[in-house]
Protein backbone atom coordinates (compact mmCIF):
# COMPACT_ATOMS: atom_id res chain seq x y z
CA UNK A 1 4.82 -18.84 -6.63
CA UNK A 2 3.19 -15.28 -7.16
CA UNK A 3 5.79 -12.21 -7.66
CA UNK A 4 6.19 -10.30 -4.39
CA UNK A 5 5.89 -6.52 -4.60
CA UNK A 6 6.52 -5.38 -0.70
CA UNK A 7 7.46 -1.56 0.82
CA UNK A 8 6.53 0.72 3.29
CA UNK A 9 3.96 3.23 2.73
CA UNK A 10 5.83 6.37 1.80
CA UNK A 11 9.09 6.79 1.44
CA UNK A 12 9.83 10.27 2.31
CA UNK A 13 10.55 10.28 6.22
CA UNK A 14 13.32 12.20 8.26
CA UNK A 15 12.60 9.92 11.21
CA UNK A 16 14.66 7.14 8.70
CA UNK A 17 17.84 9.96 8.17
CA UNK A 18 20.77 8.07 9.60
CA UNK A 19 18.88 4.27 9.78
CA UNK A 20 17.35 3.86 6.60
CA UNK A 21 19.03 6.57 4.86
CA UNK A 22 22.50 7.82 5.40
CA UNK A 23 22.75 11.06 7.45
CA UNK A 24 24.09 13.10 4.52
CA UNK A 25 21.91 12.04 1.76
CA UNK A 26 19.67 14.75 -0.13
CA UNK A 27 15.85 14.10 0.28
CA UNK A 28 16.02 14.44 -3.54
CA UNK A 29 18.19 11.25 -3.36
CA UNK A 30 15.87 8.95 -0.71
CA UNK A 31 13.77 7.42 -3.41
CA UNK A 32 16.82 5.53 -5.41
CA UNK A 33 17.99 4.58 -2.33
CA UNK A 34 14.33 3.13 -1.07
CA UNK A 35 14.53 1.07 -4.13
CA UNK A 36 17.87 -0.02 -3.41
CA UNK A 37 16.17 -2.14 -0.64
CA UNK A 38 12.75 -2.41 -1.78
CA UNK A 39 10.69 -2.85 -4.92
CA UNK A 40 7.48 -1.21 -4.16
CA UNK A 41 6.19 2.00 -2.57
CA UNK A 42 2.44 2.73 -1.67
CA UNK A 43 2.44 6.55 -2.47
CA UNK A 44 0.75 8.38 0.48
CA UNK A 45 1.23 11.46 -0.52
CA UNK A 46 -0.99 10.84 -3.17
CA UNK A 47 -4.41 10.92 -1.26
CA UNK A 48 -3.46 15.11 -0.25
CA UNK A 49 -3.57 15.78 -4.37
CA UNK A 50 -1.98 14.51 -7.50
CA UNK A 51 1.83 15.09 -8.32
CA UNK A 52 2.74 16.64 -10.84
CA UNK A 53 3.42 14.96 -13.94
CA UNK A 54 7.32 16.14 -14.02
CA UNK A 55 7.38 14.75 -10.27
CA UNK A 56 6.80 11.27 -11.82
CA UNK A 57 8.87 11.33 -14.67
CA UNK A 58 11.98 12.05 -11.93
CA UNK A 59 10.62 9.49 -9.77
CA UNK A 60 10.21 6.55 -12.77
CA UNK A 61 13.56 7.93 -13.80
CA UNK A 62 15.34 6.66 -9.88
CA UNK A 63 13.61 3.55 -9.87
CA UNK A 64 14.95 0.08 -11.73
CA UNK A 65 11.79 -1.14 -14.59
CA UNK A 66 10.66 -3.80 -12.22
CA UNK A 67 9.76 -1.28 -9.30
CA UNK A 68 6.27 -0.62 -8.59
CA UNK A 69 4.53 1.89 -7.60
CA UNK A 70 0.91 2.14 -6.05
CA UNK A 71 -0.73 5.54 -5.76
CA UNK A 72 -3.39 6.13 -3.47
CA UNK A 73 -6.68 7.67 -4.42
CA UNK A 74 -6.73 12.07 -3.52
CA UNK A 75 -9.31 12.38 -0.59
CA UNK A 76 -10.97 14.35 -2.65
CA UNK A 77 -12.55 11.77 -4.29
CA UNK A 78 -13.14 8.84 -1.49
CA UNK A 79 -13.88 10.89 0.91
CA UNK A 80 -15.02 15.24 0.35
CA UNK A 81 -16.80 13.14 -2.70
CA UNK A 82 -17.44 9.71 -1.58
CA UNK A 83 -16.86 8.60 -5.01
CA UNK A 84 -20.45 10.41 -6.07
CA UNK A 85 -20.71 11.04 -9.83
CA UNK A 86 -23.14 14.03 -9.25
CA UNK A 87 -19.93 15.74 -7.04
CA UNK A 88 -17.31 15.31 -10.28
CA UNK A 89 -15.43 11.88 -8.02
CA UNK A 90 -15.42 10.17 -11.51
CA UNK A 91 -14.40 12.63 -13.67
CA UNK A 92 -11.79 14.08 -10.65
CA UNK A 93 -10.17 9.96 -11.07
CA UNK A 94 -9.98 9.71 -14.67
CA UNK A 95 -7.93 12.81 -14.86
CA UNK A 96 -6.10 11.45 -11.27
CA UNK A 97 -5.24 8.12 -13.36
CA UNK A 98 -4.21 9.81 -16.70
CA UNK A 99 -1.54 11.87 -14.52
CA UNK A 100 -0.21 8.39 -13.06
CA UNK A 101 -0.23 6.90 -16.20
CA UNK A 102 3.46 8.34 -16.04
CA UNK A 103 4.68 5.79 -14.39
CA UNK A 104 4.37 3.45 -17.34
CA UNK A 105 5.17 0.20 -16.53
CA UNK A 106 5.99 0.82 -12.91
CA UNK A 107 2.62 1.93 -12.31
CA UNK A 108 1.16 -0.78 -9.60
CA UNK A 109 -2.38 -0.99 -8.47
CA UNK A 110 -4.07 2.27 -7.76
CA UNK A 111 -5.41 2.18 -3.94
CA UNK A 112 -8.43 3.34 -3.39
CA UNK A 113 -9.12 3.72 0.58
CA UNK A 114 -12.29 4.76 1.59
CA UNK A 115 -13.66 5.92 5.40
CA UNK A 116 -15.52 4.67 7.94
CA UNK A 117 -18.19 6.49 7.12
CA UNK A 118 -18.74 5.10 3.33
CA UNK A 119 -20.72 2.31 4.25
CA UNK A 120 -22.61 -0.81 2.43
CA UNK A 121 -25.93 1.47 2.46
CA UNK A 122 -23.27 3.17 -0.37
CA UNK A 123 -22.77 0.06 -2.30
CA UNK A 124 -24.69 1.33 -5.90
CA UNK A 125 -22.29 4.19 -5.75
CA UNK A 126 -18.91 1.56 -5.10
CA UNK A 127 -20.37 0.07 -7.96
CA UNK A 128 -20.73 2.61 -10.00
CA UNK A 129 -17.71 4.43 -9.62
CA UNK A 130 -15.71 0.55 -10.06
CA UNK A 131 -17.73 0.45 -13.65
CA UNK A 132 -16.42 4.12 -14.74
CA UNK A 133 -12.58 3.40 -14.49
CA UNK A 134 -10.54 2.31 -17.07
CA UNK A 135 -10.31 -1.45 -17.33
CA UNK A 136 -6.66 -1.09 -18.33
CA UNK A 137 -5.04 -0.62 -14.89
CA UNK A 138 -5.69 -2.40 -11.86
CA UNK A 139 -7.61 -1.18 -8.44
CA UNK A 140 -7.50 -2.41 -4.94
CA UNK A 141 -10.39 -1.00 -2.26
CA UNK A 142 -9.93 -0.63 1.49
CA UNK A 143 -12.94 -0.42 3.39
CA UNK A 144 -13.11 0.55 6.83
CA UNK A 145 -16.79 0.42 8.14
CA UNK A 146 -17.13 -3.71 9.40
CA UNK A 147 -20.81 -3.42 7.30
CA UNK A 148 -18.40 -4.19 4.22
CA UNK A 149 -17.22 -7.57 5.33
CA UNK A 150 -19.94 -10.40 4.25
CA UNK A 151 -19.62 -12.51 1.25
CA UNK A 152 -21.85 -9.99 -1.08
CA UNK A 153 -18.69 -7.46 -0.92
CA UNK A 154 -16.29 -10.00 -1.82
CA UNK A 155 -19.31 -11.21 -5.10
CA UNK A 156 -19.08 -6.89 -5.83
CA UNK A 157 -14.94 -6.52 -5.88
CA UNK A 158 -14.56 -10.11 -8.11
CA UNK A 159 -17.54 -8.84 -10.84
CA UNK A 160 -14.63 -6.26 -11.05
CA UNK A 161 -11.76 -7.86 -10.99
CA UNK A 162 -10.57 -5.58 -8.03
CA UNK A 163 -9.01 -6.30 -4.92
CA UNK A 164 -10.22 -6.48 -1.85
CA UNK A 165 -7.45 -4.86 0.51
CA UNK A 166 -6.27 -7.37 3.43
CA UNK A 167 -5.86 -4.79 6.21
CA UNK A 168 -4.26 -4.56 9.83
CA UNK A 169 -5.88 -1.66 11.09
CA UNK A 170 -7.76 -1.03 15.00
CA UNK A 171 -10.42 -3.81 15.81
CA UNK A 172 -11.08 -4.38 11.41
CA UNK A 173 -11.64 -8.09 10.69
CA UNK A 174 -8.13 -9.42 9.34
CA UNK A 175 -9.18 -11.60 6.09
CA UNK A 176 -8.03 -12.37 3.36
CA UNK A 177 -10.28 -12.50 -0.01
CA UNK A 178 -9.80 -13.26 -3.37
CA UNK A 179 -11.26 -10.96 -5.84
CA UNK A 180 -8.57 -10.24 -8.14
CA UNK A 181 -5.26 -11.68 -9.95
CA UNK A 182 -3.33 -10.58 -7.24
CA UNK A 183 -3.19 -9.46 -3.25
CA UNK A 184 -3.30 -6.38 -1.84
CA UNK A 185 -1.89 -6.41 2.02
CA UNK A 186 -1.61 -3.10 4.18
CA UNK A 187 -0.33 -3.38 8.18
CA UNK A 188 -1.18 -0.08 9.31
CA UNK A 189 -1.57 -0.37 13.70
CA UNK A 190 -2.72 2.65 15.64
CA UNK A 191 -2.09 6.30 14.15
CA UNK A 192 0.61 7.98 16.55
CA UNK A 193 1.24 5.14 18.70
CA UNK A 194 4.60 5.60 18.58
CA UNK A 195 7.15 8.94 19.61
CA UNK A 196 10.18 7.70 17.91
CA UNK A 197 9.88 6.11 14.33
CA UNK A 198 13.00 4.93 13.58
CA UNK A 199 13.33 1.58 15.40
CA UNK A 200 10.92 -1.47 16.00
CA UNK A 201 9.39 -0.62 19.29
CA UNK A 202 7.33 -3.82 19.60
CA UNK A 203 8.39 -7.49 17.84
CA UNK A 204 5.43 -8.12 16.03
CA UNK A 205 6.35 -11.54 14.61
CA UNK A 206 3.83 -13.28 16.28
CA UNK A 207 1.30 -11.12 13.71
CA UNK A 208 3.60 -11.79 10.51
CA UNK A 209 3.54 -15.58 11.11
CA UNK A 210 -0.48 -15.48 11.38
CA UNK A 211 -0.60 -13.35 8.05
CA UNK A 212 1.82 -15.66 6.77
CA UNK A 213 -0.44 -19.08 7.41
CA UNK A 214 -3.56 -16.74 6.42
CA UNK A 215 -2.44 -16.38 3.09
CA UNK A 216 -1.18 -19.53 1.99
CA UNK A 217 -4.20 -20.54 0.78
CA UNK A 218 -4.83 -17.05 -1.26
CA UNK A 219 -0.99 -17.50 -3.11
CA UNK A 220 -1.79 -20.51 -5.35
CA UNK A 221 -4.91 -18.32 -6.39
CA UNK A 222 -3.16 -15.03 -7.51
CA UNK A 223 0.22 -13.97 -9.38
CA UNK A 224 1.59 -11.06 -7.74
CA UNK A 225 1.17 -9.72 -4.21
CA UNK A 226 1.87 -6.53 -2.63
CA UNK A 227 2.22 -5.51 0.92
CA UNK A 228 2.71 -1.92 2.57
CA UNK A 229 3.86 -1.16 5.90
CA UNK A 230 3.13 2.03 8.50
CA UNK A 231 5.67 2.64 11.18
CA UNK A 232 2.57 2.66 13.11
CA UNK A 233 2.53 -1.03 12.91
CA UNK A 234 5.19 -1.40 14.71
CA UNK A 235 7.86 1.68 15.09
CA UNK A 236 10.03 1.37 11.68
CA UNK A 237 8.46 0.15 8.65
CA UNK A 238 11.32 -0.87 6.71
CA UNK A 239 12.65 -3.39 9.46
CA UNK A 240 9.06 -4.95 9.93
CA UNK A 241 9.18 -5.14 5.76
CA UNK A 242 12.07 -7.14 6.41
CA UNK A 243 10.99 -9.56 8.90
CA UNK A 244 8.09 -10.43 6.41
CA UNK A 245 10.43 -10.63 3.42
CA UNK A 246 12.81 -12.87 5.64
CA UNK A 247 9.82 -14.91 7.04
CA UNK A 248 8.34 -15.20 3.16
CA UNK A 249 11.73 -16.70 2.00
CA UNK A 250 12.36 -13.39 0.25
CA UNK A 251 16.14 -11.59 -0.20
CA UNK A 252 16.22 -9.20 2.27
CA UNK A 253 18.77 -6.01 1.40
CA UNK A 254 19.58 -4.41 4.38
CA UNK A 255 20.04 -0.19 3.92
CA UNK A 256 24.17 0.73 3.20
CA UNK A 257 24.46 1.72 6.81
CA UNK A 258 24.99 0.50 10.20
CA UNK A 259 21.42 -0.72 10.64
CA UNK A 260 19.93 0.46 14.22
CA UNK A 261 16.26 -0.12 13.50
CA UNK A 262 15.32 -2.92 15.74
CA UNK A 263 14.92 -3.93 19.18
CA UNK A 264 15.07 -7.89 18.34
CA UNK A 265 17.82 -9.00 17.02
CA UNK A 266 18.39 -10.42 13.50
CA UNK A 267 15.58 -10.40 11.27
């Protein structure tokens, strides 16, 4: 059975002030409480520009030695750059990973999303950029233009070693590949779908059990996954987190408040 590293993507949301966190709670405070309940954070903010190093020191500081966290790639470099050597993407990462090298042993897989528009006419520079990073951490792409998805994508990531990001998002095929020692899952849904995020507005169970059956075949094949949810998916990201971690078997720790966040009854 593969070690299960699941969060929401971010952590840092007023919309969760009084259902995730308590009402009084400093922001400064949110993160130990996230990992309270969960044991992995995708770090959005990330992909606007690198933290500061003294930014991750606090944060590795609130966080018990088994947490993970998984930095995304700074737009800069996936998508002002499109990962081009010639436009300083390579040289822009390598300082981007020394920075998150911080982290130390908390330090997850380091997502690297790129746009629609980097297509598989751009595969020698995917390539390229995969051979430039260090070969001590641990990468996992997300590709958004369908071009991507044949069998020659999934031969590129595995020559690697990187992951192929399982993705949720719009009208995107929903697969799951090997390439890597472990799974990389993101359930995004539809960017401002949703007024209110701090309750489930839909029960998307139906989805979780398909992802579930999907990757049973993938788990024997891998030792560690990790999954990140939007509240676009489905209103509240830490109560659909839930539902998966129930549904997987998982111990699911429930926030130390009244919880409010769903529609659906127990998860």
């Amino acid at each position: 059975m593969p070690s299960w590293y699941l969060g929401t993507m971010g952590f840092a949301y007023e919309p969760w002030r009084g259902v995730f966190y308590p009402p009084g709670v400093a922001s400064r405070a949110y993160l130990a409480h996230y990992s309270r309940v969960f044991n992995a954070v995708e770090l959005d903010s990330t992909f606007y520009g690198a933290p500061r190093p003294a930014t991750l020191h606090q944060w590795a500081a609130q966080t018990p030695p088994d947490f993970r966290f998984c930095p995304k790639t700074p737009r800069e470099i996936t998508h002002e750059h499109s990962l081009a050597p010639d436009r300083g993407a390579v040289d822009a990462m390598l300082a981007f990973l020394d920075t998150t090298r911080v982290l130390g042993r908390r330090l997850g897989p380091v997502l690297i999303q790129l746009p629609p528009s980097f297509g598989p006419e751009q595969r020698e520079a995917l390539a390229g950029f995969l051979a430039a990073l260090p070969a001590d951490l641990r990468y996992a792409v997300e590709l958004r233009h369908r071009g991507w998805y044949t069998p020659t994508t999934a031969d590129l990531l595995r020559s690697f070693g990187v992951a192929w990001v399982a993705l949720d998002y719009l009208d995107l095929p929903r697969q799951v590949h090997v390439t890597a020692d472990f799974l990389y899952i993101r359930w995004v849904g539809q960017h401002g779908r949703w007024e209110q995020r701090g309750r489930e507005e839909i029960d998307v169970t139906p989805q979780l059990r398909w992802w579930w059956e999907q990757l049973q075949p993938a788990l024997g094949q891998t030792g560690e996954v990790y999954g990140f949810f939007n509240d676009d998916y489905a209103g509240y990201a830490p109560a659909t987190c839930n539902r998966l971690k129930a549904m997987a078997g998982l111990p699911v720790v429930e926030p130390e408040i009244p919880q409010q966040g769903t529609l659906f009854g127990e998860i």
